[in-house]
Protein backbone atom coordinates (compact mmCIF):
# COMPACT_ATOMS: atom_id res chain seq x y z
CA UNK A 1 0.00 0.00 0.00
CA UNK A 2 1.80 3.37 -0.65
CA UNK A 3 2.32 5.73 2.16
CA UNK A 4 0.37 8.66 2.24
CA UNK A 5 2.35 11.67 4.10
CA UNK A 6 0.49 14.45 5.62
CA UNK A 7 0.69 17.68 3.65
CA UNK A 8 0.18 20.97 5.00
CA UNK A 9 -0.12 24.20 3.30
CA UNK A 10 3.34 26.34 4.58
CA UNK A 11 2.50 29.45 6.96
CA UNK A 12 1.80 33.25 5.40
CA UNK A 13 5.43 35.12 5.61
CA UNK A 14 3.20 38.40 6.53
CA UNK A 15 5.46 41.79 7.55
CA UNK A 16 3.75 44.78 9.29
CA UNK A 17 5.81 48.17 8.33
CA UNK A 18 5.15 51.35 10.35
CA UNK A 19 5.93 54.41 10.38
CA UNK A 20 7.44 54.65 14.04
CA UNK A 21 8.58 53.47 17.49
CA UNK A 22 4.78 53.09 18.46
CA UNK A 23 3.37 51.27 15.71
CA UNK A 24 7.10 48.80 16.41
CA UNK A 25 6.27 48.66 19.95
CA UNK A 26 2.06 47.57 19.39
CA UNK A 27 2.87 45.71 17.05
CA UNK A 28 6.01 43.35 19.07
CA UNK A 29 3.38 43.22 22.26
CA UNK A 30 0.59 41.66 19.97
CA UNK A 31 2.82 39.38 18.50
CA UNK A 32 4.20 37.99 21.54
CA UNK A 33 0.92 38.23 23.33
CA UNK A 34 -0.90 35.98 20.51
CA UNK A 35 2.22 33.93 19.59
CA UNK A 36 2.24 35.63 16.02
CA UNK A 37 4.65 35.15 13.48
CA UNK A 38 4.78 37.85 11.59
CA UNK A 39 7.92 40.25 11.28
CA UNK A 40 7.98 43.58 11.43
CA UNK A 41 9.96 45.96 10.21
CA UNK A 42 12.33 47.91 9.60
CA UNK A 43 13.73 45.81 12.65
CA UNK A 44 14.80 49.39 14.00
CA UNK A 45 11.93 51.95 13.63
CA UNK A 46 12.31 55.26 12.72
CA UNK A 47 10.00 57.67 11.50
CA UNK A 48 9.46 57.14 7.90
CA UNK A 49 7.66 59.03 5.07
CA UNK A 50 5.72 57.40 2.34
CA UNK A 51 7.79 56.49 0.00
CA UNK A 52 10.53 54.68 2.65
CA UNK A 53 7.54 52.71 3.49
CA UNK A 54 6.17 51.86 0.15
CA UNK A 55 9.76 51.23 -1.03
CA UNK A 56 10.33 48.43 2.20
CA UNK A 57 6.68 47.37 0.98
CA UNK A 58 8.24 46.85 -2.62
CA UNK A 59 11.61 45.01 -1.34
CA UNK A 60 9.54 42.78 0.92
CA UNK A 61 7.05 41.57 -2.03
CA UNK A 62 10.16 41.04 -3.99
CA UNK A 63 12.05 38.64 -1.42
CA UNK A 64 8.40 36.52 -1.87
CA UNK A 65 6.59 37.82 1.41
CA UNK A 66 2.78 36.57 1.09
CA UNK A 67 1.23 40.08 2.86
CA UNK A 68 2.94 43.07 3.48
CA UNK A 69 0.70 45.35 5.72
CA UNK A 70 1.59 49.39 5.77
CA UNK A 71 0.62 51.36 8.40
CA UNK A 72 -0.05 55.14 7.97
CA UNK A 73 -0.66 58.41 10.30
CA UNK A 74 -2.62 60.56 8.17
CA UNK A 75 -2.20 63.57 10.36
CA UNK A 76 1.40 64.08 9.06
CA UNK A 77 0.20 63.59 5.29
CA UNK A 78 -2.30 65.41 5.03
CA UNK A 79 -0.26 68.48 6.35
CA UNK A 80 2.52 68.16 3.42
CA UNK A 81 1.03 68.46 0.32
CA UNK A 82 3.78 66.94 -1.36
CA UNK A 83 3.25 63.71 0.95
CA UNK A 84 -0.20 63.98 0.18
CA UNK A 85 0.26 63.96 -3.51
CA UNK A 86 2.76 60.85 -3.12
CA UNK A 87 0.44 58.81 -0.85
CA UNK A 88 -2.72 59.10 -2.89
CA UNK A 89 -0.29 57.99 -6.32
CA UNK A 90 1.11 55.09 -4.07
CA UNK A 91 -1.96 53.76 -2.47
CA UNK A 92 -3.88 53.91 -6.50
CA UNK A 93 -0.92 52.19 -7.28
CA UNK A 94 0.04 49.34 -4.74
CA UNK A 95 -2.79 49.03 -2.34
CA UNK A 96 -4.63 45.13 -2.57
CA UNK A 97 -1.87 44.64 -5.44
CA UNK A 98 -2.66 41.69 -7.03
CA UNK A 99 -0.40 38.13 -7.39
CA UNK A 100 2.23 37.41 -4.48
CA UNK A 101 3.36 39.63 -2.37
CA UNK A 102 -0.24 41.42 -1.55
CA UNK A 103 0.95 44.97 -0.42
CA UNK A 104 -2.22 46.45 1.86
CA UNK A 105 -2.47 50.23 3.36
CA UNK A 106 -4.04 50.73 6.99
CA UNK A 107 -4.90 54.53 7.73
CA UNK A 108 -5.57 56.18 10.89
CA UNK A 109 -6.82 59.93 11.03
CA UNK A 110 -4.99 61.21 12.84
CA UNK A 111 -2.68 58.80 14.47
CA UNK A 112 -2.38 55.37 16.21
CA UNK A 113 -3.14 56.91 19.15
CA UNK A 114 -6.04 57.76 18.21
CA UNK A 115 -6.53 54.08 17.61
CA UNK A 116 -5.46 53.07 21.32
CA UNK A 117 -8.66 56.00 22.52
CA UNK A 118 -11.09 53.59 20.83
CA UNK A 119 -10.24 51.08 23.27
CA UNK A 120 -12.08 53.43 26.30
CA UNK A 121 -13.81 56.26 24.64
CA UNK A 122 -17.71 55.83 23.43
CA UNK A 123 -18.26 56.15 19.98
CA UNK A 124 -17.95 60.19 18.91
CA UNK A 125 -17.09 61.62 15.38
CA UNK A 126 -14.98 64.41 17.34
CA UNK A 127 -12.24 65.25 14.52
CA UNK A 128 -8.24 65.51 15.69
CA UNK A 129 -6.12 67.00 13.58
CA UNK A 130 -3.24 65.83 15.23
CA UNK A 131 -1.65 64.12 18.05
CA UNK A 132 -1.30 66.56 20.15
CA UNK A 133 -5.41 67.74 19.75
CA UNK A 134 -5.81 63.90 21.33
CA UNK A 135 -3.22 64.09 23.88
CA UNK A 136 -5.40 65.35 27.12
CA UNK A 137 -7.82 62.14 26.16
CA UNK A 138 -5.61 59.41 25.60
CA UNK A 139 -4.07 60.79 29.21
CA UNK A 140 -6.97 60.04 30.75
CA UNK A 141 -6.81 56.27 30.35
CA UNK A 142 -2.83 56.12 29.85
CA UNK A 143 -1.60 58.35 32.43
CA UNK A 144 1.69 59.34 31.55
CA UNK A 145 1.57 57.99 28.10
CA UNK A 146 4.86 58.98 26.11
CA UNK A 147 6.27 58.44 22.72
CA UNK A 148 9.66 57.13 23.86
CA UNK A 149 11.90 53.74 23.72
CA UNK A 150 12.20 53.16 27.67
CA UNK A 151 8.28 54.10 28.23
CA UNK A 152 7.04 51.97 25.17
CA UNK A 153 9.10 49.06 26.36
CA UNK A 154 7.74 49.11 29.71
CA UNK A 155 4.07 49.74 29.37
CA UNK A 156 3.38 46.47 26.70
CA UNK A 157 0.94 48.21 24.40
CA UNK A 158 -1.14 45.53 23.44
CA UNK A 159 -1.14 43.92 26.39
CA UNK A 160 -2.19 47.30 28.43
CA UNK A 161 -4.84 48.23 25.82
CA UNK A 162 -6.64 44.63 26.23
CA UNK A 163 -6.62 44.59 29.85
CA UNK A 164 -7.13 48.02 30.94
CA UNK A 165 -9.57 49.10 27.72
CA UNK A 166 -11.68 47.16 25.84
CA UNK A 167 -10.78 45.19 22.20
CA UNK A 168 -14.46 44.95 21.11
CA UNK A 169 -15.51 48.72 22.06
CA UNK A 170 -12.22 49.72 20.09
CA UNK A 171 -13.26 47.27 17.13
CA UNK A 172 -16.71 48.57 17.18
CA UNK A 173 -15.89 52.20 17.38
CA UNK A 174 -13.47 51.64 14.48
CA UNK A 175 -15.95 50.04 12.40
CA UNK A 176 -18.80 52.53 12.49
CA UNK A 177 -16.81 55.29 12.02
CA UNK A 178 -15.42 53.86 9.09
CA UNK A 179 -19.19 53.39 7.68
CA UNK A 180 -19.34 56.95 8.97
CA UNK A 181 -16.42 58.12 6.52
CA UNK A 182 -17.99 56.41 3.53
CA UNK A 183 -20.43 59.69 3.61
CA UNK A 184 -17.67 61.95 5.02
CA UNK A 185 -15.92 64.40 3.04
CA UNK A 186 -13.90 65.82 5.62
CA UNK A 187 -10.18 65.55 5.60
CA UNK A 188 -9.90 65.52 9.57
CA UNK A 189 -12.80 62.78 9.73
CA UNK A 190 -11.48 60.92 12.72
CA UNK A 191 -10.84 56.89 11.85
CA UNK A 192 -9.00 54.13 12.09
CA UNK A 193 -8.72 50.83 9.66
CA UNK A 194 -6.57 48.93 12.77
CA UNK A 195 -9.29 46.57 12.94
CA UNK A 196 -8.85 45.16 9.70
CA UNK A 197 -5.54 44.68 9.54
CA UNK A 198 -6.27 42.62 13.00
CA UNK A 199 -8.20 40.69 10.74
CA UNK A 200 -6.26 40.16 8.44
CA UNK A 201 -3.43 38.57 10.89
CA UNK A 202 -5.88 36.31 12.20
CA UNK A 203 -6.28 34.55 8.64
C-alpha cells in the first residue's frame, strides 16, 4: 500500500511596516501576546515618510513575502502636500496589489493613538487634527503615556490596551466610524482601519 504523508499548506510570511517606534512597539506586544509570526519591520523603527515605506513594501514583495501590511498616520500627510500627492499615487498604485506579495495600506486619522482611545472612549465623530489635539484624552486612560523607547518598552501596548480598555468597544468604534467616513468628506474625519488589519493577521 503506498504511504500517504500528511501535507500541509506552509504558513503566510506576513510583515507589518510602520511608520514609528509606536506602531514597532504595538505591534512586538501583539505578536508575543498571541504567539504571532509575523515580522515587522524595519527591525529598528524610525519615523518614515511614504515612499521609505512603500519602497520596504516593494523590497519585501520582492524577497516573496505573502502580505505586506503598511501602516499610515494621516495627520502628518495630510499636512505636506507633497506627501499627500505621493500617498494618494502610491496607495492607487500598490494598495490590494494583485499576485504574491499582496501589499495592503491601513490609515488612521490622525494617528495610532487615536486608535489606542477607541479602546475606552464611546463612539464620537470628534475630529483631531493631530496628536497633540488627542493628547489630554488618551491621558486620561494612559496616564503618563509617552512616545519614547524606555516608556514603550515598559508599558506592553497591546497587552495594556486589552486589559485596561476594551478590544471589542475599540473594534466597534473603528468600524462605524469607518461606515461613517464612507459619507464623510472631511479631511480631519477621525478613523481608524486597525481593525482590519487585525483581521487580516488572524487569517
Amino acid at each position: 500500500m503506498k504511504r500517504t504523508t500528511n501535507c500541509k499548506n506552509p504558513p503566510k510570511i506576513v510583515a507589518i511596516i510602520g511608520e514609528g517606534i509606536t506602531e514597532w512597539h504595538y505591534f512586538n506586544d501583539l505578536k508575543h501576546t498571541e504567539k504571532y509570526s509575523f515580522q515587522i519591520k524595519p527591525e529598528l523603527p524610525k519615523h518614515s515618510d511614504v515612499e521609505a515605506i512603500v519602497c520596504k513594501a516593494l523590497e519585501l514583495r520582492a524577497k516573496g513575502y505573502d502580505k505586506i501590511l503598511c501602516l499610515f498616520d494621516l495627520d502628518r500627510i495630510i499636512s505636506d502636500n507633497t506627501e499627500k500627492i505621493k500617498y494618494v499615487k502610491y496607495k492607487k498604485k500598490y494598495h490590494n496589489s494583485k499576485g504574491k506579495g499582496n501589499i495592503f495600506f491601513y490609515e488612521t486619522m490622525p494617528c495610532i493613538e487615536y486608535w489606542f482611545i477607541l479602546h475606552f472612549e464611546q463612539y464620537s465623530t470628534r475630529t483631531y487634527p493631530n496628536y497633540e489635539s488627542l493628547k489630554a484624552i488618551l491621558f486620561k486612560h494612559l496616564n503618563n503615556y509617552e512616545k519614547s523607547e524606555k516608556y514603550l518598552k515598559r508599558i506592553k501596548l497591546y497587552q495594556t490596551l486589552i486589559k485596561q480598555g476594551n478590544l471589542s468597544l475599540a473594534i466597534d468604534n473603528a468600524a462605524k466610524l469607518l461606515i461613517e467616513k464612507q459619507t464623510n468628506d472631511n479631511e480631519l474625519f477621525p478613523y481608524s482601519e486597525i481593525h482590519l488589519l487585525l483581521n487580516e493577521l488572524k487569517k
